[in-house]
PDB file of N, CA and C in Angstrom:
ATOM      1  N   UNK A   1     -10.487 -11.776   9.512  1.00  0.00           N
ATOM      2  CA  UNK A   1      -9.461 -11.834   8.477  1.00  0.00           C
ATOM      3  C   UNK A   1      -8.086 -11.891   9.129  1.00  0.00           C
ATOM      4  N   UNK A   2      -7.181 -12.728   8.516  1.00  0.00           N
ATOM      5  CA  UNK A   2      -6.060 -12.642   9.179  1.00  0.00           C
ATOM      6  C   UNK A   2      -5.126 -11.863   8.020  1.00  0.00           C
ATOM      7  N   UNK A   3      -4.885 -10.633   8.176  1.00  0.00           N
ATOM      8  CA  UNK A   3      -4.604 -10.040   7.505  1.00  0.00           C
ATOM      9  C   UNK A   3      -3.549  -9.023   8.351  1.00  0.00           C
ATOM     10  N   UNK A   4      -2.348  -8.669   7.592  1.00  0.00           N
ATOM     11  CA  UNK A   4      -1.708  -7.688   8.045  1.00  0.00           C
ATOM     12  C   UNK A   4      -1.213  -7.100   6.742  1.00  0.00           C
ATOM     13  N   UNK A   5      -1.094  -5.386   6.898  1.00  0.00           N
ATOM     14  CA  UNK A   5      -0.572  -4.703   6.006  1.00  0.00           C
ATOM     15  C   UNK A   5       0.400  -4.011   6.955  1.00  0.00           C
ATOM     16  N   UNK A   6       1.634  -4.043   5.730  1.00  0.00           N
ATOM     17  CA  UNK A   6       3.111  -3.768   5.915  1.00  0.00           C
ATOM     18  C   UNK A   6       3.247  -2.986   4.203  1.00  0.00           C
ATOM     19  N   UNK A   7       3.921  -1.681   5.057  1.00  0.00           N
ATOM     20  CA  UNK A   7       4.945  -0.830   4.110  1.00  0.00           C
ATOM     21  C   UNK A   7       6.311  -1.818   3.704  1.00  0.00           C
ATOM     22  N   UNK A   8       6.733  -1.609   2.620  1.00  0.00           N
ATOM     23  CA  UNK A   8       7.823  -2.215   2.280  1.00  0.00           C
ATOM     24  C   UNK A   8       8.496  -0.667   1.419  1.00  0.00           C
ATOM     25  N   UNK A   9       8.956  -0.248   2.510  1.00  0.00           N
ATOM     26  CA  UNK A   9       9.783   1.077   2.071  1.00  0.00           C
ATOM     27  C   UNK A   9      10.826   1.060   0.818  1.00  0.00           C
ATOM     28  N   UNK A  10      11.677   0.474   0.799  1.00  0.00           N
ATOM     29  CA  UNK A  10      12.888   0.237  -0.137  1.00  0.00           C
ATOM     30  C   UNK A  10      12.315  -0.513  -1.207  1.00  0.00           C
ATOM     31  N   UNK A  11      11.157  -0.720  -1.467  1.00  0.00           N
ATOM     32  CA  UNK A  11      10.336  -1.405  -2.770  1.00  0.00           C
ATOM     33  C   UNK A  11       9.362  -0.637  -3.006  1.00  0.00           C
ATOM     34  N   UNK A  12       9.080   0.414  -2.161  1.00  0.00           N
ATOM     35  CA  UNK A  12       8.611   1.436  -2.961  1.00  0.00           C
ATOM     36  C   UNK A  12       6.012   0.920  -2.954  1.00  0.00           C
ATOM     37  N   UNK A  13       6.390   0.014  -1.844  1.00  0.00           N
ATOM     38  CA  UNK A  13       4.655  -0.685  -2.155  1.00  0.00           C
ATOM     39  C   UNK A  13       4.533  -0.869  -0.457  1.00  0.00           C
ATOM     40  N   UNK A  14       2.708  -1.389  -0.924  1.00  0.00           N
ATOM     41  CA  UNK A  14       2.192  -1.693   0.424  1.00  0.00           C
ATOM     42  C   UNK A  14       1.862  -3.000   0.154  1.00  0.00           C
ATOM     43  N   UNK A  15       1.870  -4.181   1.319  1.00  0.00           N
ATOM     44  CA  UNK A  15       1.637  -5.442   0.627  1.00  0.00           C
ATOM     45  C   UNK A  15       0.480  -5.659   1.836  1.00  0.00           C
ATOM     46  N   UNK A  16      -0.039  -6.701   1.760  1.00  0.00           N
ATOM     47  CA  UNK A  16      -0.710  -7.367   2.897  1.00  0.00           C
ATOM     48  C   UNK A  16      -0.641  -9.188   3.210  1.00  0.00           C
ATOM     49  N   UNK A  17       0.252  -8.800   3.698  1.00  0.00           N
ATOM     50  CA  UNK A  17       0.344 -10.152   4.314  1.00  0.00           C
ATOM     51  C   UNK A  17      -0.816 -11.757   4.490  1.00  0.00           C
ATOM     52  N   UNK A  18      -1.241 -12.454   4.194  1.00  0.00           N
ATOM     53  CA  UNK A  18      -2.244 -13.344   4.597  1.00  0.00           C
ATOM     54  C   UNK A  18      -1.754 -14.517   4.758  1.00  0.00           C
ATOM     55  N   UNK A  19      -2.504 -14.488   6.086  1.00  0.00           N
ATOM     56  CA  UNK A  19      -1.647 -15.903   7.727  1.00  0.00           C
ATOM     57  C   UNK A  19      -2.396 -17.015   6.924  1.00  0.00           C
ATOM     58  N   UNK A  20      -3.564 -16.613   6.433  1.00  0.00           N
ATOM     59  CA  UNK A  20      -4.178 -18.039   6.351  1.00  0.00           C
ATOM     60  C   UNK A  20      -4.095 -19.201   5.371  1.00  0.00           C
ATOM     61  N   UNK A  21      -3.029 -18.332   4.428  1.00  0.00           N
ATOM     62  CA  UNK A  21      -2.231 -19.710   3.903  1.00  0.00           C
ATOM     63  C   UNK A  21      -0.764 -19.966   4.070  1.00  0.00           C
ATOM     64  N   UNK A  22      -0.273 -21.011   4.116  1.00  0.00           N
ATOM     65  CA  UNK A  22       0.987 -21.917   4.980  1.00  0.00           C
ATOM     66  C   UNK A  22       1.583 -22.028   3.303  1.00  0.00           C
ATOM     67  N   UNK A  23       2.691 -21.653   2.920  1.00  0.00           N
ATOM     68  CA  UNK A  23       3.454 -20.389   3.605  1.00  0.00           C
ATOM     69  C   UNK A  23       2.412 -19.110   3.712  1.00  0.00           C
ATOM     70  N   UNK A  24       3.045 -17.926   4.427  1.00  0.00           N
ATOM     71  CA  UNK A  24       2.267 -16.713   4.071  1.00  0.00           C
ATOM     72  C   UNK A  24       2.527 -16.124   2.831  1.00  0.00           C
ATOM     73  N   UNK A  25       1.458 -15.741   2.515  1.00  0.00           N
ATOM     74  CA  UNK A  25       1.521 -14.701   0.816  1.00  0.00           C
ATOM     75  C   UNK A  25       1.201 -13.278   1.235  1.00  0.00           C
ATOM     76  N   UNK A  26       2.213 -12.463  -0.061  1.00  0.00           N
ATOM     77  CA  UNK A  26       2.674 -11.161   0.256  1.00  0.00           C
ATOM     78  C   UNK A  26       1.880 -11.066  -0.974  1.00  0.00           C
ATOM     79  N   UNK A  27       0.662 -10.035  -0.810  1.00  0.00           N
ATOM     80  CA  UNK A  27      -0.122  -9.462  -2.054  1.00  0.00           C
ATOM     81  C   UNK A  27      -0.100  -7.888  -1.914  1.00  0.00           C
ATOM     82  N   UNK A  28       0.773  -7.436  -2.678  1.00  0.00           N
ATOM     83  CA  UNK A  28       0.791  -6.090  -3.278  1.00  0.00           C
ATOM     84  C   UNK A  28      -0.469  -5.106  -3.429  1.00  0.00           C
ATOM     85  N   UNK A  29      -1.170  -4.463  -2.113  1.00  0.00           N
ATOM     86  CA  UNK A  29      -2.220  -3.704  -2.747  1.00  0.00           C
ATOM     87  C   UNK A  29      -1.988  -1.930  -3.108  1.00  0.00           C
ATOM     88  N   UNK A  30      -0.536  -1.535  -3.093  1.00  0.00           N
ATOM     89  CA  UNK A  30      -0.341   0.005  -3.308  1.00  0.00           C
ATOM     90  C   UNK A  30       1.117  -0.033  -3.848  1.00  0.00           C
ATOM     91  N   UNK A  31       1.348   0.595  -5.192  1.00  0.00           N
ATOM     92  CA  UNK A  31       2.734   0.743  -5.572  1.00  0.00           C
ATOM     93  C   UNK A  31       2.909  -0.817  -6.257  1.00  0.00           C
ATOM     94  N   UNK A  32       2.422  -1.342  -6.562  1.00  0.00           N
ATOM     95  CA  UNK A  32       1.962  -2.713  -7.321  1.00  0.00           C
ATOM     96  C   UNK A  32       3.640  -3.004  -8.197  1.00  0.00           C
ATOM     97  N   UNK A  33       4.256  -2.143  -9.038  1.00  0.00           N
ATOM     98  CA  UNK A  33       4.836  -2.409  -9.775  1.00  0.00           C
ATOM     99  C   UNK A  33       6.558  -2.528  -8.704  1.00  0.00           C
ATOM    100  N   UNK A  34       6.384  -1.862  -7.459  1.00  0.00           N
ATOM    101  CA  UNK A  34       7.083  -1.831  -7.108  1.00  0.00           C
ATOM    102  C   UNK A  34       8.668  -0.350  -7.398  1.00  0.00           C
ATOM    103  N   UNK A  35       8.321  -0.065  -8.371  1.00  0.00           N
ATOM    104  CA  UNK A  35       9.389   0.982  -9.011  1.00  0.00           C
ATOM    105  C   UNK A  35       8.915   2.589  -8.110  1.00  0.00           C
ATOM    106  N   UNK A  36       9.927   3.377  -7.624  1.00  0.00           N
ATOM    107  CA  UNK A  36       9.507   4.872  -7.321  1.00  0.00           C
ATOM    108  C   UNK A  36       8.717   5.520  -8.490  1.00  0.00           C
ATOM    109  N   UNK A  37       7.770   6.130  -7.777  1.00  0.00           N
ATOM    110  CA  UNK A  37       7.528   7.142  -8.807  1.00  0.00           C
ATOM    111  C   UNK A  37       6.207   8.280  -8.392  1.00  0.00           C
ATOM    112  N   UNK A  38       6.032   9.163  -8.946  1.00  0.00           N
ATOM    113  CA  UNK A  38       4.871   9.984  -8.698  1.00  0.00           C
ATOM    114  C   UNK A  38       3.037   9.441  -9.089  1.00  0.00           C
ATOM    115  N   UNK A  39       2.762   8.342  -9.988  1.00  0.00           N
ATOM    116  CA  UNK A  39       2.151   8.167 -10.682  1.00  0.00           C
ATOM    117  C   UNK A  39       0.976   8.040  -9.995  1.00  0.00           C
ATOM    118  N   UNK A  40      -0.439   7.849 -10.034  1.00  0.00           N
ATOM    119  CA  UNK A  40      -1.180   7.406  -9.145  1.00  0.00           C
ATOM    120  C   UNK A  40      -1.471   5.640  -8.525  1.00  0.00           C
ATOM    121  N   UNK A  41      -0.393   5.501  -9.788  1.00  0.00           N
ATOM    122  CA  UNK A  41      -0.434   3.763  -9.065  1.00  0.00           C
ATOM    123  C   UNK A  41       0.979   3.457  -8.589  1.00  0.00           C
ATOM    124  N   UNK A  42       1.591   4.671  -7.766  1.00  0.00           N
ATOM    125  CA  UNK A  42       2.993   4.577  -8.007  1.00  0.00           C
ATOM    126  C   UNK A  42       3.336   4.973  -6.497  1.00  0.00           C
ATOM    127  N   UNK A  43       4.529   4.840  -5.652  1.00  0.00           N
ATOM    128  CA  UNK A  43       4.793   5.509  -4.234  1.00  0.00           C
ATOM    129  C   UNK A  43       6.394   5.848  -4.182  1.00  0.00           C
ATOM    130  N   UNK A  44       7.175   6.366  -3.519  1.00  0.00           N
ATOM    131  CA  UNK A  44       8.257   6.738  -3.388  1.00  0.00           C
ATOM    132  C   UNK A  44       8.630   7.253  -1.902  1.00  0.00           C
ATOM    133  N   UNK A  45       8.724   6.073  -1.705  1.00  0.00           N
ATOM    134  CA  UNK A  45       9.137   5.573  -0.016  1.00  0.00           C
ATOM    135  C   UNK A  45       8.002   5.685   1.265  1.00  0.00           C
ATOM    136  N   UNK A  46       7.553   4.908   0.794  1.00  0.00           N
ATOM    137  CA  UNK A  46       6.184   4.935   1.744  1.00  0.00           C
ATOM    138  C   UNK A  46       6.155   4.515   3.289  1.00  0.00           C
ATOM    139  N   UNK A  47       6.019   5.630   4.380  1.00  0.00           N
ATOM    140  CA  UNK A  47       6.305   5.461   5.424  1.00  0.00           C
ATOM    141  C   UNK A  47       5.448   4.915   6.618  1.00  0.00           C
ATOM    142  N   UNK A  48       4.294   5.251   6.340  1.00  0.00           N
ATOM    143  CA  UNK A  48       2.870   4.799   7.069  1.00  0.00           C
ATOM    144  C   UNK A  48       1.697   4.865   6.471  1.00  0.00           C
ATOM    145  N   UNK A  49       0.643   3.684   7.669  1.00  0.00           N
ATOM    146  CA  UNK A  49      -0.695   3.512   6.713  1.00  0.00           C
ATOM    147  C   UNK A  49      -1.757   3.641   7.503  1.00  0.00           C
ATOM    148  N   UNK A  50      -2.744   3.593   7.150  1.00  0.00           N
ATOM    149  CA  UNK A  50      -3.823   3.451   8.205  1.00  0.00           C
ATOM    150  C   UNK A  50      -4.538   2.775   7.223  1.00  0.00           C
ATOM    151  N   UNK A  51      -5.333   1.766   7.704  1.00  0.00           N
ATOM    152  CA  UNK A  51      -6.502   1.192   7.504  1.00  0.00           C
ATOM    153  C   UNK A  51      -7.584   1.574   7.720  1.00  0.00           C
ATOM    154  N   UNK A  52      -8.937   1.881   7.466  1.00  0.00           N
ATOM    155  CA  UNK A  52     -10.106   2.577   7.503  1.00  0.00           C
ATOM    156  C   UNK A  52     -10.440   0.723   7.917  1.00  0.00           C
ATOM    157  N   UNK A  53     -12.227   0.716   8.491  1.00  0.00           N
ATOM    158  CA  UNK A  53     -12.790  -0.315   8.919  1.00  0.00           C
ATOM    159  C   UNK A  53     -14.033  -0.617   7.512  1.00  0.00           C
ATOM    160  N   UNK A  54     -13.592   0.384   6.626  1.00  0.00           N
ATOM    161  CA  UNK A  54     -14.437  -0.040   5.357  1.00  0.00           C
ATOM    162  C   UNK A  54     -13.037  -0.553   4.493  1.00  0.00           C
ATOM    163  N   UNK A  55     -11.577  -1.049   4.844  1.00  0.00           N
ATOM    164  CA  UNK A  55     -10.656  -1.890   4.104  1.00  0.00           C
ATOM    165  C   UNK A  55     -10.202  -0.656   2.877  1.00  0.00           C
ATOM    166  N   UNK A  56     -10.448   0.946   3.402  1.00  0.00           N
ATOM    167  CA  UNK A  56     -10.019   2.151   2.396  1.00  0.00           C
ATOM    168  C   UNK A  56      -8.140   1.995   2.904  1.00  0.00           C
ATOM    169  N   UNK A  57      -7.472   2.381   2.236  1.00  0.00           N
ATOM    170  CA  UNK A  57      -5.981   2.339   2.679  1.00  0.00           C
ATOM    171  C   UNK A  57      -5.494   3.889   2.984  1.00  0.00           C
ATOM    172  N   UNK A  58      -4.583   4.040   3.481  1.00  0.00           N
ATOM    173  CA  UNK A  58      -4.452   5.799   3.582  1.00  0.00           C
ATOM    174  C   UNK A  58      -3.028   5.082   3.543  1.00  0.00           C
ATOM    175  N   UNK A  59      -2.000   6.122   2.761  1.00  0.00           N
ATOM    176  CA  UNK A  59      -0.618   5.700   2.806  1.00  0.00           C
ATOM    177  C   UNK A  59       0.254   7.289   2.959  1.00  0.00           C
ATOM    178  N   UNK A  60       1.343   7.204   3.571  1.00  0.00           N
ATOM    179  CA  UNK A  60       2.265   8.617   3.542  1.00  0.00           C
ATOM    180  C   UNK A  60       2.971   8.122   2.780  1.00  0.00           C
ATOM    181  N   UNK A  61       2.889   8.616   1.923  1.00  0.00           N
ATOM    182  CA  UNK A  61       4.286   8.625   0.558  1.00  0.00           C
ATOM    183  C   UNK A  61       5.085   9.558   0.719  1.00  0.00           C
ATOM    184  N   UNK A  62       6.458   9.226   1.327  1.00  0.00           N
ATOM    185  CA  UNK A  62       7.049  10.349   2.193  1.00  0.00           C
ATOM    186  C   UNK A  62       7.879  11.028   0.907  1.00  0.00           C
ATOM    187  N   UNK A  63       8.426  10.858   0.052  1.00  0.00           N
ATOM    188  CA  UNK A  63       9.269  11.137  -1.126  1.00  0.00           C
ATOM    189  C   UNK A  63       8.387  12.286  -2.045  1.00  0.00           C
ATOM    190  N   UNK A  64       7.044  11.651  -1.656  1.00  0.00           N
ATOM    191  CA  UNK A  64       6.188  12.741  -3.032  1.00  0.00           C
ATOM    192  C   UNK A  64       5.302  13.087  -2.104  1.00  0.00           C
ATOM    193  N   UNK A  65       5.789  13.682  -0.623  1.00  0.00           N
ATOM    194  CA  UNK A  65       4.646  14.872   0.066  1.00  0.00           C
ATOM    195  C   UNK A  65       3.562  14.698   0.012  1.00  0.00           C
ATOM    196  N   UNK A  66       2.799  13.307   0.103  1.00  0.00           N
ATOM    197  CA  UNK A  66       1.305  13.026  -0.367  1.00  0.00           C
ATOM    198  C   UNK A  66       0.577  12.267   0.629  1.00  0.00           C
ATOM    199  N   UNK A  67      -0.769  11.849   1.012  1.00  0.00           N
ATOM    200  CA  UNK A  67      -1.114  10.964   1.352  1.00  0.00           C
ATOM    201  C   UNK A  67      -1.907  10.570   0.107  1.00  0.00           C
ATOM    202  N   UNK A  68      -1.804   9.096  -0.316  1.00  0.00           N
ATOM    203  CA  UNK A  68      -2.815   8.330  -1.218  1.00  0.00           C
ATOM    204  C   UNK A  68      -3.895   7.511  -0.135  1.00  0.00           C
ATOM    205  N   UNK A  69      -4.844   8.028  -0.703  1.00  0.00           N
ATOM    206  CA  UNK A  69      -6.080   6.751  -0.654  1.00  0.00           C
ATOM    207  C   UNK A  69      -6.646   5.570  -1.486  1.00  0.00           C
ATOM    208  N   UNK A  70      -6.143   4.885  -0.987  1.00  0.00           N
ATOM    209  CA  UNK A  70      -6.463   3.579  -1.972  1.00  0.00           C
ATOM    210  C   UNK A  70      -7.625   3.040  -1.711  1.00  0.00           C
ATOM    211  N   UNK A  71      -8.901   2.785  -2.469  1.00  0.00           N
ATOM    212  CA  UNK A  71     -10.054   2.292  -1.993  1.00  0.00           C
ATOM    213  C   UNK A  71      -9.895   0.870  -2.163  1.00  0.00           C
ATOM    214  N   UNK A  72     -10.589   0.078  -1.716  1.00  0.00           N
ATOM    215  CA  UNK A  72     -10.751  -1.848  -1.431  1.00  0.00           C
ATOM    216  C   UNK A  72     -10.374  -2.104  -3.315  1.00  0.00           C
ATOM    217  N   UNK A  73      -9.651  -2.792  -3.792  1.00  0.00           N
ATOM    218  CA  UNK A  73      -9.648  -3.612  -4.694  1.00  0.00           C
ATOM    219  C   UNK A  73      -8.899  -2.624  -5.515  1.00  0.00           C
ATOM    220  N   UNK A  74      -8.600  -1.265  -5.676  1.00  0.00           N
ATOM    221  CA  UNK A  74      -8.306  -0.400  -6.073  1.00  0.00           C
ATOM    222  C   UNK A  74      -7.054  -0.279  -6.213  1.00  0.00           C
ATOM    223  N   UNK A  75      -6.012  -0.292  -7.800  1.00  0.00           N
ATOM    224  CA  UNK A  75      -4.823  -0.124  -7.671  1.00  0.00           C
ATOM    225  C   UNK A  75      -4.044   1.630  -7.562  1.00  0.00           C
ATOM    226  N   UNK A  76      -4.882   2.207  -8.236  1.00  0.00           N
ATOM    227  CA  UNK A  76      -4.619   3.601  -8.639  1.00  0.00           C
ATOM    228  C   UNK A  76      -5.270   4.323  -6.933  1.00  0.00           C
ATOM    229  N   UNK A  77      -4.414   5.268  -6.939  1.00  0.00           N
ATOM    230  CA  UNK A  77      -4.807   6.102  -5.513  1.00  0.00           C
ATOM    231  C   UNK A  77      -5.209   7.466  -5.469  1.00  0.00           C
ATOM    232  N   UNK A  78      -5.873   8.480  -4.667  1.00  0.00           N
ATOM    233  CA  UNK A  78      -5.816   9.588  -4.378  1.00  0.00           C
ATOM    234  C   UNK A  78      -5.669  10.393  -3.761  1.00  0.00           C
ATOM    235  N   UNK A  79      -5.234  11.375  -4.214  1.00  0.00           N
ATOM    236  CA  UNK A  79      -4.199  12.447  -3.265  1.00  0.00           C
ATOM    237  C   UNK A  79      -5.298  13.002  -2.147  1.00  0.00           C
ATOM    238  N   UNK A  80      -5.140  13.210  -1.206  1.00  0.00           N
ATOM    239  CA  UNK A  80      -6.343  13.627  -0.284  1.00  0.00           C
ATOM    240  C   UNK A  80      -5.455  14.626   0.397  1.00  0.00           C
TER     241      UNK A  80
END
């Protein structure tokens, strides 16, 4: 997969990048709406991620003291 995921801090989401179409497309998989907030489909300044090798997301939502887990296809997250 040519895939990269990038925090987009000041928008408040996680996107993932994909090389393999010309231009590249930015697809939103955490914080979707883009707006701060506490919600479970929501982030407020999201600082780092990890990727799991089953495509699970782990995000630091540095604003709301949390890590979310986002599972594959999954917009809504959980607090772990």
């Amino acid at each position: 997969l040519n895939r990269i995921y990038c925090t987009v801090t000041n928008k408040h989401k996680v996107v993932i990048v994909n090389q393999s179409t010309v231009p590249a497309t930015f697809v939103p998989v955490a914080g979707v709406d883009g707006k701060p907030g506490s919600a479970a489909n929501q982030l407020n300044n999201p600082r780092g991620i990890f990727v799991h090798t089953n495509l699970t997301l782990y995000v630091a939502d540095s604003e709301n003291h949390r890590i979310q887990r986002f599972l594959p296809n999954e917009s809504n997250g959980t607090t772990v």
